[in-house]
Protein backbone atom coordinates (compact mmCIF):
# COMPACT_ATOMS: atom_id res chain seq x y z
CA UNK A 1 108.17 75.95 158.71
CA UNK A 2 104.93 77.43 160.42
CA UNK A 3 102.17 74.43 161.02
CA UNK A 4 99.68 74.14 158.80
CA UNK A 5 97.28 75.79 161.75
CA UNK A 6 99.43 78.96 162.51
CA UNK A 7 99.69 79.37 158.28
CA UNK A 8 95.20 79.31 158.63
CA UNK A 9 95.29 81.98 161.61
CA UNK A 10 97.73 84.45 159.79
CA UNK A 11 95.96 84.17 157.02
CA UNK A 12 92.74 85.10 158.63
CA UNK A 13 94.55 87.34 160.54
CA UNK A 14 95.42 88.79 157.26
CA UNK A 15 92.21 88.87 155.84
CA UNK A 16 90.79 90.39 158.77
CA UNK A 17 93.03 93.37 158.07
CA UNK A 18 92.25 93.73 154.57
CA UNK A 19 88.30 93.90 154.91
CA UNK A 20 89.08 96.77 157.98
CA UNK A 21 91.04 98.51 155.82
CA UNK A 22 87.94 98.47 153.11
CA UNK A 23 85.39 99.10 155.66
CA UNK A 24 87.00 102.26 156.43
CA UNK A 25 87.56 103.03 153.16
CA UNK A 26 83.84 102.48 152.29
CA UNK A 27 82.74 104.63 155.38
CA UNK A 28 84.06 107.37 153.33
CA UNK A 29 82.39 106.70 149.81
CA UNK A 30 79.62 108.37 148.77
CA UNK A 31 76.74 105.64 148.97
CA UNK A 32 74.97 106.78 145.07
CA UNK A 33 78.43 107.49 143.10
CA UNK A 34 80.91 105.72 145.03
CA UNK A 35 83.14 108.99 145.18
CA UNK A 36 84.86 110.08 148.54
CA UNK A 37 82.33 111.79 150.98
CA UNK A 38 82.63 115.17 152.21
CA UNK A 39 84.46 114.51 155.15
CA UNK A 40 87.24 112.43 152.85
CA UNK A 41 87.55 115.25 150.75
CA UNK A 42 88.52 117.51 153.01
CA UNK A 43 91.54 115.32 154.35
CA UNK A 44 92.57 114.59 150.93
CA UNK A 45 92.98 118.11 150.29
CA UNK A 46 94.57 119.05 153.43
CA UNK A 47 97.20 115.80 152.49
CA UNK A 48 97.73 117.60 149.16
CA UNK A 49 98.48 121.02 150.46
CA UNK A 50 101.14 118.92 152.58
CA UNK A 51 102.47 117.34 150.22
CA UNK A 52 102.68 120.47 148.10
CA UNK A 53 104.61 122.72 151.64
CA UNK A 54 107.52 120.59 150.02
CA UNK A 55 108.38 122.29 146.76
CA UNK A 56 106.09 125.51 146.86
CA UNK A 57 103.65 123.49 144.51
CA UNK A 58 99.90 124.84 143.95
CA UNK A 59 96.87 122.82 144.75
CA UNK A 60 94.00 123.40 142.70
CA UNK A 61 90.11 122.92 143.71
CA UNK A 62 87.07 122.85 141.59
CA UNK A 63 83.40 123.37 142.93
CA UNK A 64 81.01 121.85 140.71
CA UNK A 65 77.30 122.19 141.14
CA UNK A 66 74.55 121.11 138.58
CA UNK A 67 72.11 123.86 137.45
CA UNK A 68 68.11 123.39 138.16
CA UNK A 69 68.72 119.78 139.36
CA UNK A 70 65.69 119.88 141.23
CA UNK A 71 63.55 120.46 137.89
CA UNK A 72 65.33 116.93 136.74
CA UNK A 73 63.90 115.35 140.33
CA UNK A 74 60.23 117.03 139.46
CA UNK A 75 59.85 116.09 135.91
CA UNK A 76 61.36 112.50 135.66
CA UNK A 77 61.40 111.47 139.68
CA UNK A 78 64.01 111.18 142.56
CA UNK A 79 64.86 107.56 140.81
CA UNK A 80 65.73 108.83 137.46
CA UNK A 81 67.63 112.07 139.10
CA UNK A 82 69.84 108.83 141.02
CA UNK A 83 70.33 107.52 137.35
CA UNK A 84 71.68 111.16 136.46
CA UNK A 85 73.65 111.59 139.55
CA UNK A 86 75.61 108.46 139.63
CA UNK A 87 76.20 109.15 135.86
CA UNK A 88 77.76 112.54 136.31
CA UNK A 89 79.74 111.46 138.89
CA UNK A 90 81.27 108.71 137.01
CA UNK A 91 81.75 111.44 134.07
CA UNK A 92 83.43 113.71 136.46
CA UNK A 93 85.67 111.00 138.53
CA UNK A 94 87.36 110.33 134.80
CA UNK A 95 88.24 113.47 134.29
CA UNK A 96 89.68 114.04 137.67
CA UNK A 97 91.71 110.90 137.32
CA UNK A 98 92.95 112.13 133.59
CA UNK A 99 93.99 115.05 135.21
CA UNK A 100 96.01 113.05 138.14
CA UNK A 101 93.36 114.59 140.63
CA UNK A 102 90.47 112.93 142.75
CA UNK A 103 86.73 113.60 142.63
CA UNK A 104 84.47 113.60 145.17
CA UNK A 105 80.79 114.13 145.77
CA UNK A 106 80.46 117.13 148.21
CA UNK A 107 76.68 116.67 149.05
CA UNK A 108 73.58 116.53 146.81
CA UNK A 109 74.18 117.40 143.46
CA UNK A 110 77.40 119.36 144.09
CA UNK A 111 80.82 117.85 143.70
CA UNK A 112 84.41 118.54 143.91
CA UNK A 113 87.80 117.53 142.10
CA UNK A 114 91.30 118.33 143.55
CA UNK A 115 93.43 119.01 141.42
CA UNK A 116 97.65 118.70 142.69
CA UNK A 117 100.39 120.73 140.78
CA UNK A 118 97.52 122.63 139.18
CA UNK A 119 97.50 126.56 138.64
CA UNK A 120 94.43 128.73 138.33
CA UNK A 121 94.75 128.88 134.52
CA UNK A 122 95.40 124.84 134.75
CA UNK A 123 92.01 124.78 137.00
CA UNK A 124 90.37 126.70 134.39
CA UNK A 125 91.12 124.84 131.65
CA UNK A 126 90.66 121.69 133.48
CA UNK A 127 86.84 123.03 134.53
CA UNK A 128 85.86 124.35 131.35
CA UNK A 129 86.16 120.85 129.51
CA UNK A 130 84.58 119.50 132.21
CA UNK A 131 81.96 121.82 131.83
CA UNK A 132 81.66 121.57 127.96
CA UNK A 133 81.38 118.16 127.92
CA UNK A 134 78.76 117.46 130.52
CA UNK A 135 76.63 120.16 128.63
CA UNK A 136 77.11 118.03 125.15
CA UNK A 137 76.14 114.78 127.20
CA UNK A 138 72.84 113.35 126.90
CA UNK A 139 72.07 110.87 129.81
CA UNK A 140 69.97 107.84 130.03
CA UNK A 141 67.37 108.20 133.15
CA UNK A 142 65.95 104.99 132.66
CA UNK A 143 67.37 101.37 132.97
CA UNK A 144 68.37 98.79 129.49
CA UNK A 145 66.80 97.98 127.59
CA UNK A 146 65.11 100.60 127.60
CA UNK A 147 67.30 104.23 128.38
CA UNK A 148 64.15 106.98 128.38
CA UNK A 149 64.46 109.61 129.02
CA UNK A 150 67.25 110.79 128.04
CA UNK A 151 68.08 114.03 129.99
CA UNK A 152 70.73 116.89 129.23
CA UNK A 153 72.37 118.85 132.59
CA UNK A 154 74.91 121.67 132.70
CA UNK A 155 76.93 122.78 135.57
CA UNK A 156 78.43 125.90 136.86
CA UNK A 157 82.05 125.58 138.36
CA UNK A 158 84.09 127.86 140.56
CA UNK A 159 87.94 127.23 140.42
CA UNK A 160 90.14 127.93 142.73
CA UNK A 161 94.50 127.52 143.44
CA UNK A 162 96.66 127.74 146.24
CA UNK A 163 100.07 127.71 146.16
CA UNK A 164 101.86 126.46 149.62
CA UNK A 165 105.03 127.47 151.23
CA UNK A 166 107.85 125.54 152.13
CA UNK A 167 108.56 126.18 155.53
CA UNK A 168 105.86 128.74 156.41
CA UNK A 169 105.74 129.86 160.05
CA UNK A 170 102.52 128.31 160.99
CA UNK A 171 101.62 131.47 163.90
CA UNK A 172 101.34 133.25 160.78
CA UNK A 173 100.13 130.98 158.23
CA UNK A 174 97.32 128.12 158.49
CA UNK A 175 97.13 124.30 159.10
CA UNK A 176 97.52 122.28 155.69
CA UNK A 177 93.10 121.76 157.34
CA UNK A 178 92.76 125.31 157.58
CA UNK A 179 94.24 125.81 154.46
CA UNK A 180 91.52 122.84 152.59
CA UNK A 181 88.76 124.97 154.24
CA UNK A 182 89.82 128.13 152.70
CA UNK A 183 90.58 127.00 149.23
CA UNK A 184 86.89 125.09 149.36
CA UNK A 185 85.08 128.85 150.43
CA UNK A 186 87.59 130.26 147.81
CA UNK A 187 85.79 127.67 145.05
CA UNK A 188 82.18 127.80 146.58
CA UNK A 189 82.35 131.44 145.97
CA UNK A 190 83.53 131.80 142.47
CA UNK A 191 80.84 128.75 141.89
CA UNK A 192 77.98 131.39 143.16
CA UNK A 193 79.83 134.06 140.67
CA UNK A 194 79.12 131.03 137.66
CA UNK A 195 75.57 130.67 139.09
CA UNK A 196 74.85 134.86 139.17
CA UNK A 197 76.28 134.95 135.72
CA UNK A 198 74.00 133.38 134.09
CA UNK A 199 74.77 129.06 134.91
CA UNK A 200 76.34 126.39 132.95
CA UNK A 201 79.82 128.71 132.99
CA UNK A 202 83.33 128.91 134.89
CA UNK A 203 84.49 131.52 137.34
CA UNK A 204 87.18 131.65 138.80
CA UNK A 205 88.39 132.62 142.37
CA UNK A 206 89.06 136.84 142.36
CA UNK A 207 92.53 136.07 143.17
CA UNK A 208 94.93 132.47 143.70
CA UNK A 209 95.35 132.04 147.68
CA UNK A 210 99.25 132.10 148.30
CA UNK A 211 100.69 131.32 151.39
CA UNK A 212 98.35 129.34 153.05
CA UNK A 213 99.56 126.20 154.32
């Protein structure tokens, strides 16, 4: 049996391990909402696309983006539009996780949720009750007791699919990180297409990326 002294150091030794493990993990968290960071994101998706190469699944993306956020910073303050932030975050990390997917918060007021063994039609449904129910949510800028103002935002979203081959010659096809890149332009774009359309809407990618990781 291990002395009492060798059971401490493993134990520290243990520990130790643990809190590296977190402080990695937290080096990729959003500071506000918590969510992965940008540069997370983008290996998550590329780890999805893998994952997908074995059974031909799809990996779907959504590109959220809040409409006229700055007007929320100029009216109520950069604190209150914090408030907002952090709350739509939390309302869009539950409905990634309801949907088996992760969210993440992509920079400023713009996030993103992958979505695995999701279609474009599955992306667009997915994004459209996103979309309803952050424009039917009134949120509390201010802190308890008192929750004034209470502030309503809508987003546009841009969704996106990819479906990845199993086996794909890779001179011909991309990396499963060239492949994440694509499908996030692919999203971005149809977001703009929301935006030029007239906000708080869903547009979709003109066409789902096959063959790309």
């Amino acid at each position: 049996m291990p002395a009492p002294d060798e059971l401490a150091a493993r134990a520290a030794a243990a520990l130790r391990e643990v809190a590296g493990a977190r402080s990695a993990e937290d080096a990729h968290r959003d500071g506000l909402t918590g969510l992965l960071d940008g540069e997370a994101l983008h290996g998550a998706l590329a780890e999805a696309i893998r994952d997908a190469e074995r059974d031909a699944g799809h990996v779907g993306l959504l590109f959220i983006d809040l409409d006229r956020f700055k007007r929320v910073n100029d009216r109520h303050g950069h604190l209150t539009g914090s408030r907002i932030l952090s709350r739509v975050a939390k309302l869009v990390d539950a409905a990634a996780k309801r949907a088996g997917g992760l969210a993440a918060r992509y920079g400023g007021d713009e996030f993103v949720v992958v979505l695995p063994g999701t279609d474009l039609g599955g992306c667009l449904q997915r994004a459209e009750g996103l979309r309803s129910a952050l424009a039917a949510t009134l949120l509390p800028g201010g802190e308890p007791p008192r929750r004034r103002p209470l502030v309503r935002v809508t987003c546009s979203i841009g969704a996106a699919s990819t479906r990845a081959e199993v086996g794909g010659n890779r001179d011909e096809t991309p990396s499963p990180a060239g492949a994440a890149t694509r499908l996030l332009q692919l999203a971005d774009s149809a977001m703009y297409q929301a935006k030029h359309a007239g906000r708080n809407r869903v547009a979709a990618a003109s066409a789902e990326a096959t063959g790309v990781a």
